[in-house]
C-alpha atoms as a PDB file:
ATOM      1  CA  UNK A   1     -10.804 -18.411   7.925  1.00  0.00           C
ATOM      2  CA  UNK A   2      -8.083 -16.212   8.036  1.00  0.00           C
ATOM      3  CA  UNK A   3      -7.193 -12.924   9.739  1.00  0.00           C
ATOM      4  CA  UNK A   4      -4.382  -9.960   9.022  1.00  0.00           C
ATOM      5  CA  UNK A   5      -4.572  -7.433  12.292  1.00  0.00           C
ATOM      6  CA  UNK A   6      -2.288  -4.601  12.881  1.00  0.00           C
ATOM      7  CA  UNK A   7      -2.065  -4.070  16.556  1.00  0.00           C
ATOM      8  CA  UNK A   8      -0.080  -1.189  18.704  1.00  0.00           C
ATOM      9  CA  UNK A   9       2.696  -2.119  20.060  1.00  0.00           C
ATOM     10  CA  UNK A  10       1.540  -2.016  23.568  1.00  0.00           C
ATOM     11  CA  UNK A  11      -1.385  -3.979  23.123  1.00  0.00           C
ATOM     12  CA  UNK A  12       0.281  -6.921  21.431  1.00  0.00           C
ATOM     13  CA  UNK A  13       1.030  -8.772  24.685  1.00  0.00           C
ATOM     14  CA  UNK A  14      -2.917  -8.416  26.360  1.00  0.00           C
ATOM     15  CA  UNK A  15      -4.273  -9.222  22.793  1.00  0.00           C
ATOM     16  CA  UNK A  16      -2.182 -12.361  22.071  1.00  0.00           C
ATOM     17  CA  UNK A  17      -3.036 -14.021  25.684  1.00  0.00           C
ATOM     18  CA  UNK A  18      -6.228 -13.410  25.014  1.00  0.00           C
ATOM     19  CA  UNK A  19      -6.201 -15.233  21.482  1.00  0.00           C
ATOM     20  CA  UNK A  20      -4.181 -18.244  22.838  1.00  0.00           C
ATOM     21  CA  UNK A  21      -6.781 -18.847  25.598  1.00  0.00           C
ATOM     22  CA  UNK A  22      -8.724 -19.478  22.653  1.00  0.00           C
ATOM     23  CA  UNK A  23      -8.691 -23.388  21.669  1.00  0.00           C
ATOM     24  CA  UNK A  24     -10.141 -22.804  18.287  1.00  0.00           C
ATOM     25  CA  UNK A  25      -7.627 -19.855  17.267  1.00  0.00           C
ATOM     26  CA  UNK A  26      -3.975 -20.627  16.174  1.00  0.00           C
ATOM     27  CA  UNK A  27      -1.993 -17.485  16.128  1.00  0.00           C
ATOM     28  CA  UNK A  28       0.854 -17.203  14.100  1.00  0.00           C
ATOM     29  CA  UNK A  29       3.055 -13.740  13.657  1.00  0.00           C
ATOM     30  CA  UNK A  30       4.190 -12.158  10.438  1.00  0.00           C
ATOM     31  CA  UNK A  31       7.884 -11.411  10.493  1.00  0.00           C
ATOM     32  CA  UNK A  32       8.656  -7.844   9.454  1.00  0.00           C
ATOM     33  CA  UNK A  33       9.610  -8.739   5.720  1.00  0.00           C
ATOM     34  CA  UNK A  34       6.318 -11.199   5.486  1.00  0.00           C
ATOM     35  CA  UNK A  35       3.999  -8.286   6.632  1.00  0.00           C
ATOM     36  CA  UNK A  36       6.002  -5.831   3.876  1.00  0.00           C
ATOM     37  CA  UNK A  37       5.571  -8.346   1.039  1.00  0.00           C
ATOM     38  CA  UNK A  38       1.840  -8.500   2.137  1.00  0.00           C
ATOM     39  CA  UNK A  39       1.587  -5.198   2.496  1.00  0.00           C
ATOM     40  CA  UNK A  40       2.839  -4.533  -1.349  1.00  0.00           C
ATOM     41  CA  UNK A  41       0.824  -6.814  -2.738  1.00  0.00           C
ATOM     42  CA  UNK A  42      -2.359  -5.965  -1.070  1.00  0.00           C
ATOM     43  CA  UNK A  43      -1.534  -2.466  -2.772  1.00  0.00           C
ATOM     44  CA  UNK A  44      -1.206  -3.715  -6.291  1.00  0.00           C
ATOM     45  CA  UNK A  45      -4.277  -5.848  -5.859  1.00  0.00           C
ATOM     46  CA  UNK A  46      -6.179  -2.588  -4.959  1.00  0.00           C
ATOM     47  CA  UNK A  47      -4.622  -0.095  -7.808  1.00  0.00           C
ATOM     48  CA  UNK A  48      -5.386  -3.433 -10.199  1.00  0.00           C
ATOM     49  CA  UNK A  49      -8.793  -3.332  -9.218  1.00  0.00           C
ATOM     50  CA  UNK A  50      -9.035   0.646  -9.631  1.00  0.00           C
ATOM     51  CA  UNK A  51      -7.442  -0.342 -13.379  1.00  0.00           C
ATOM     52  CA  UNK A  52     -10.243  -2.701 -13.976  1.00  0.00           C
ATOM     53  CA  UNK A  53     -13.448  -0.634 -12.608  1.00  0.00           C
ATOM     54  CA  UNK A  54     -12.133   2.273 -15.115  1.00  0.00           C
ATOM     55  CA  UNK A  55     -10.961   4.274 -12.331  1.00  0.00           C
ATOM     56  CA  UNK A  56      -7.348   4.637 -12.964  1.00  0.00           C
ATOM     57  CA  UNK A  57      -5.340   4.410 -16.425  1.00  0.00           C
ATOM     58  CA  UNK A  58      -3.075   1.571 -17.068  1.00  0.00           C
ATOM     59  CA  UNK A  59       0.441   1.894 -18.446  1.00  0.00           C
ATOM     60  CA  UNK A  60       1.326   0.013 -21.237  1.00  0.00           C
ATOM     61  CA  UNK A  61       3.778  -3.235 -20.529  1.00  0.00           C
ATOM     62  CA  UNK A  62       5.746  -2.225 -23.408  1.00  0.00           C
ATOM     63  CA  UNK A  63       6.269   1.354 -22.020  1.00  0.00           C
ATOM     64  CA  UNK A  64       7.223   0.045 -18.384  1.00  0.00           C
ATOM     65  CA  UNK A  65       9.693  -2.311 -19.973  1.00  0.00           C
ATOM     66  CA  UNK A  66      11.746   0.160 -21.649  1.00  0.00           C
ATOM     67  CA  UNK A  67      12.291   2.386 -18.486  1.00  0.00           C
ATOM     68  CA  UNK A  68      13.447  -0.604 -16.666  1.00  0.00           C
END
Protein backbone atom coordinates (compact mmCIF):
# COMPACT_ATOMS: atom_id res chain seq x y z
CA UNK A 1 0.00 0.00 0.00
CA UNK A 2 0.87 3.32 -0.68
CA UNK A 3 1.09 6.62 1.22
CA UNK A 4 1.16 10.61 0.09
CA UNK A 5 2.00 12.72 3.55
CA UNK A 6 2.61 16.35 3.68
CA UNK A 7 4.83 17.02 6.59
CA UNK A 8 6.21 20.58 8.11
CA UNK A 9 9.26 21.33 7.37
CA UNK A 10 10.67 20.89 10.75
CA UNK A 11 9.36 17.65 11.36
CA UNK A 12 10.65 16.02 8.20
CA UNK A 13 13.98 14.96 9.73
CA UNK A 14 12.33 13.17 13.28
CA UNK A 15 9.57 11.67 10.98
CA UNK A 16 11.83 10.13 8.28
CA UNK A 17 14.27 8.38 11.02
CA UNK A 18 11.52 7.15 12.42
CA UNK A 19 10.11 5.53 9.07
CA UNK A 20 13.57 4.12 8.07
CA UNK A 21 13.89 2.29 11.42
CA UNK A 22 11.06 0.63 9.98
CA UNK A 23 12.16 -2.67 7.94
CA UNK A 24 8.85 -3.05 6.29
CA UNK A 25 8.55 0.76 5.08
CA UNK A 26 10.55 2.05 2.01
CA UNK A 27 10.44 5.76 1.91
CA UNK A 28 10.88 7.48 -1.12
CA UNK A 29 10.52 11.57 -1.54
CA UNK A 30 8.54 13.42 -4.15
CA UNK A 31 10.63 16.04 -5.86
CA UNK A 32 8.93 19.43 -5.94
CA UNK A 33 7.59 19.09 -9.65
CA UNK A 34 6.38 15.24 -8.84
CA UNK A 35 4.34 16.47 -5.76
CA UNK A 36 2.84 19.54 -8.19
CA UNK A 37 1.87 17.11 -10.97
CA UNK A 38 0.22 15.00 -8.15
CA UNK A 39 -1.15 17.65 -6.68
CA UNK A 40 -3.05 18.78 -10.13
CA UNK A 41 -4.23 15.74 -10.85
CA UNK A 42 -5.61 14.78 -7.56
CA UNK A 43 -7.67 18.12 -8.21
CA UNK A 44 -9.12 17.15 -11.52
CA UNK A 45 -9.91 13.71 -10.21
CA UNK A 46 -11.98 15.45 -7.43
CA UNK A 47 -13.85 18.31 -9.69
CA UNK A 48 -14.40 15.03 -12.21
CA UNK A 49 -16.02 13.30 -9.57
CA UNK A 50 -18.17 16.51 -8.48
CA UNK A 51 -19.07 16.43 -12.58
CA UNK A 52 -20.22 12.92 -12.28
CA UNK A 53 -22.33 12.97 -8.82
CA UNK A 54 -24.32 16.05 -10.55
CA UNK A 55 -22.68 18.45 -8.38
CA UNK A 56 -20.91 20.68 -10.70
CA UNK A 57 -21.69 21.48 -14.55
CA UNK A 58 -19.40 20.30 -17.19
CA UNK A 59 -18.13 22.43 -20.06
CA UNK A 60 -18.50 21.24 -23.31
CA UNK A 61 -15.06 19.85 -25.13
CA UNK A 62 -16.04 21.69 -28.11
CA UNK A 63 -16.38 25.02 -26.16
CA UNK A 64 -12.91 24.53 -24.27
CA UNK A 65 -11.30 23.84 -27.60
CA UNK A 66 -12.10 26.98 -29.22
CA UNK A 67 -10.72 29.23 -26.34
CA UNK A 68 -7.54 27.39 -26.51
Amino acid sequence: MKFVLEVKESKVEMLMALLNDLPYVKTKPLTPFKAKVLLHVKEAVDELNLVLSGRLKARNAEDLLNEL
